[in-house]
Protein backbone atom coordinates (compact mmCIF):
# COMPACT_ATOMS: atom_id res chain seq x y z
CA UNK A 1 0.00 0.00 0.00
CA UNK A 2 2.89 2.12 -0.01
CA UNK A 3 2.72 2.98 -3.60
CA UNK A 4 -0.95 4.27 -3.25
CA UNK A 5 -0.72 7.59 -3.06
CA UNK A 6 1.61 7.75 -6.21
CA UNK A 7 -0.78 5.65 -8.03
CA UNK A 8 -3.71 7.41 -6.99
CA UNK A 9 -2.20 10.54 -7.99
CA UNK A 10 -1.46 9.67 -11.18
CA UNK A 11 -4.81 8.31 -11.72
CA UNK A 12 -6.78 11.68 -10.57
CA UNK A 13 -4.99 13.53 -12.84
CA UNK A 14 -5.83 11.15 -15.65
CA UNK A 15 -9.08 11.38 -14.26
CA UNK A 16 -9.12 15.01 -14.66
CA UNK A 17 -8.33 15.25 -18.44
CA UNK A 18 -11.20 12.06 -19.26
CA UNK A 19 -12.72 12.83 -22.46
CA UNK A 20 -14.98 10.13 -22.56
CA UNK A 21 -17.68 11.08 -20.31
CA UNK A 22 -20.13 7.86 -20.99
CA UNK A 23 -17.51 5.13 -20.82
CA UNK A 24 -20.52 2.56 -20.44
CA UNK A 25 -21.28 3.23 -24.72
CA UNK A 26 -17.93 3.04 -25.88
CA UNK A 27 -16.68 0.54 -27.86
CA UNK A 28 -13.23 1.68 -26.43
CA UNK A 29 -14.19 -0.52 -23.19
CA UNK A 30 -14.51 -4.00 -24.97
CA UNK A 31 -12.08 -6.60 -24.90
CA UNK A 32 -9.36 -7.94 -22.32
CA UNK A 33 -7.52 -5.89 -19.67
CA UNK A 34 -4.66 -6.95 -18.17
CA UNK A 35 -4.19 -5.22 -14.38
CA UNK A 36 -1.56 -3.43 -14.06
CA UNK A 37 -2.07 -2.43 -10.37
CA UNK A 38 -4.76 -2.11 -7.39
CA UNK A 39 -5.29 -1.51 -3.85
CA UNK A 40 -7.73 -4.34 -3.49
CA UNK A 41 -6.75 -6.82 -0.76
CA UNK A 42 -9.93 -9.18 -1.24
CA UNK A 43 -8.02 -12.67 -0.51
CA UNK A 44 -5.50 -13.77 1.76
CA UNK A 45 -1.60 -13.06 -0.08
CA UNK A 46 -1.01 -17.10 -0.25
CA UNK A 47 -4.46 -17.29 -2.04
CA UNK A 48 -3.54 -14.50 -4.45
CA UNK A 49 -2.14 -15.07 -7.86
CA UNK A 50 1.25 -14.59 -9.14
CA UNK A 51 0.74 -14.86 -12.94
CA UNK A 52 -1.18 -11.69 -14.20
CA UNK A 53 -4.60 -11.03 -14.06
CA UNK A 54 -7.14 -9.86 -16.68
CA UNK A 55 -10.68 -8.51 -16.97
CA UNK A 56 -12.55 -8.87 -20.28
CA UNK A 57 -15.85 -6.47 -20.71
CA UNK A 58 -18.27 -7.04 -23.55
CA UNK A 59 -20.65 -3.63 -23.65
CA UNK A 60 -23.35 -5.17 -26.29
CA UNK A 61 -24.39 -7.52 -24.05
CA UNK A 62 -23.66 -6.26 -20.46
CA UNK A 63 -20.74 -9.46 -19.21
CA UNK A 64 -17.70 -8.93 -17.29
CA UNK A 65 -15.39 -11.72 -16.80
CA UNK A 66 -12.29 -12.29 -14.56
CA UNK A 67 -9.86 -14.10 -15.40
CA UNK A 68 -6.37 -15.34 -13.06
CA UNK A 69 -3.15 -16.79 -14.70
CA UNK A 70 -0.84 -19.39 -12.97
CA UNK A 71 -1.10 -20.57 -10.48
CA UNK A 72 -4.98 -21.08 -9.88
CA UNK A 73 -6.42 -20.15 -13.11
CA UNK A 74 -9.83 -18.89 -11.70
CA UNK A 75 -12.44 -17.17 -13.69
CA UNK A 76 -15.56 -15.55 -12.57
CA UNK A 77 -18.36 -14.09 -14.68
CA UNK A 78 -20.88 -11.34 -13.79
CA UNK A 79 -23.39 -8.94 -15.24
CA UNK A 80 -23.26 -5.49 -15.26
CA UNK A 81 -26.11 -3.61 -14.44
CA UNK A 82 -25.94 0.54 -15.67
CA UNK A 83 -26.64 2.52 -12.32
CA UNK A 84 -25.65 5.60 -14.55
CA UNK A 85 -23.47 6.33 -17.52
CA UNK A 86 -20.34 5.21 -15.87
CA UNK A 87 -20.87 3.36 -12.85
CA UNK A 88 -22.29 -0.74 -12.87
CA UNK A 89 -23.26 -2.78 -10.32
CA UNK A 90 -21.96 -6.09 -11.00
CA UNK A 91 -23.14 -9.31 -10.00
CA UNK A 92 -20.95 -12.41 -10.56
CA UNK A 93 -22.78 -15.67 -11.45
CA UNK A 94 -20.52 -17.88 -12.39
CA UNK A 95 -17.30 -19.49 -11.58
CA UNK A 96 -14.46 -21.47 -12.08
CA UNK A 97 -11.84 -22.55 -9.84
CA UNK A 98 -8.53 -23.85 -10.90
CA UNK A 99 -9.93 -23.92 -14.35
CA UNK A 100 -11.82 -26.79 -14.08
CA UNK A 101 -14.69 -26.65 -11.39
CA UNK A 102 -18.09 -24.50 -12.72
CA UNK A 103 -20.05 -23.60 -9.86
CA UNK A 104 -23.09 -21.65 -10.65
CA UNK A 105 -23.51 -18.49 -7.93
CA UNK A 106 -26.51 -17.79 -5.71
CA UNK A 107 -25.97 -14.20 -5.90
CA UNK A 108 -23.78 -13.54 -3.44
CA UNK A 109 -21.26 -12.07 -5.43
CA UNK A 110 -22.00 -8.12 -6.02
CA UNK A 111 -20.59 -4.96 -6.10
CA UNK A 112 -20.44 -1.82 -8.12
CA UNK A 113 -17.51 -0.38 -10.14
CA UNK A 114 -17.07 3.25 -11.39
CA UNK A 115 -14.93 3.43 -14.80
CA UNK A 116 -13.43 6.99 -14.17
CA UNK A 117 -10.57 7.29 -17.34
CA UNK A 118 -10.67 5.35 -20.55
CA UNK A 119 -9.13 5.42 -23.49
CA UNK A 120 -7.36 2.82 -26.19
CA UNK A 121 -5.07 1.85 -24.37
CA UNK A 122 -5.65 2.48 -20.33
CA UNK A 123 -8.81 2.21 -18.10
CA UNK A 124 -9.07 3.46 -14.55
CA UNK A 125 -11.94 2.10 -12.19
CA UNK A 126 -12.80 2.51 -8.72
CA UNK A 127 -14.63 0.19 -6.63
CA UNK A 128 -17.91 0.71 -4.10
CA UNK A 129 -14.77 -0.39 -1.21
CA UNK A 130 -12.79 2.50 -2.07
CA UNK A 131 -9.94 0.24 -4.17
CA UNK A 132 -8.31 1.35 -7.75
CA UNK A 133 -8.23 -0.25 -10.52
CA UNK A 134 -5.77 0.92 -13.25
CA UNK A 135 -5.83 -1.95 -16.27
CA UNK A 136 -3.88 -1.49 -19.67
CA UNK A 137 -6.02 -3.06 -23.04
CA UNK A 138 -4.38 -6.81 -23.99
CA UNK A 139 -6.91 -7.83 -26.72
CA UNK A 140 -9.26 -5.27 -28.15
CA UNK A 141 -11.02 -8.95 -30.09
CA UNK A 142 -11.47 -10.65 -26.95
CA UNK A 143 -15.18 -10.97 -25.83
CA UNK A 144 -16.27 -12.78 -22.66
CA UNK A 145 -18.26 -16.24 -23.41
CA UNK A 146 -22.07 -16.07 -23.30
């Protein structure tokens, strides 16, 4: 957490200068991310990936999918649901653990996520627990599986 305020920084004055003011109906937001850094802390360090980490976001039909390299190779899947013309809630409802174990969700996964820079090749997002997001584009093709 040391390197938050830098990041942060950085990121508000990206933030600042955003000229895309309804990131939810731009194309610029589908495809795969790869995370480049964040401040969340959801899962204990030995249960955290080494390998990188990527987030894929189709905008046509409203999917999010997570996706963790080695070791684990966990995905989850969620809909996003508009609360305005950049924030979603999202609500994950599927999952796979070490790449081979579906297990459908209940609906206990949720929270919201606020996209607050985008362009072609950077996205910055905060989450409804206060963490950043900042994610560089991988694959522009990508889309997440129906």
């Amino acid at each position: 957490m040391e390197s938050w305020p830098f990041f942060n920084q950085i990121a508000r004055k990206l933030e600042a200068v955003n000229k895309i003011k309804e990131p939810l109906k731009s194309e610029l937001l589908n495809g795969k991310w790869e995370l480049l850094y964040t401040t969340s802390q959801s899962r204990l360090k030995l249960l955290r990936p080494n390998g990188k980490i990527y987030q894929a976001i189709n905008v046509d039909t409203l999917r999010a999918q997570n996706m963790e390299t080695w070791p684990f190779f966990n995905q989850a899947t969620a809909n996003l649901v508009p609360l305005n013309a950049k924030k979603v809630a999202v609500k994950f409802d599927f999952f796979r653990i070490s790449g081979l174990i579906p297990i459908k969700n209940p609906g206990s996964g949720r929270g919201q996520l606020e996209i607050t820079y985008l362009d072609e090749e950077l996205r910055i997002s905060r989450g409804d627990r206060g963490n950043l997001f900042i994610l560089k584009m991988a694959d522009p093709s990508y889309r997440v599986p129906l």
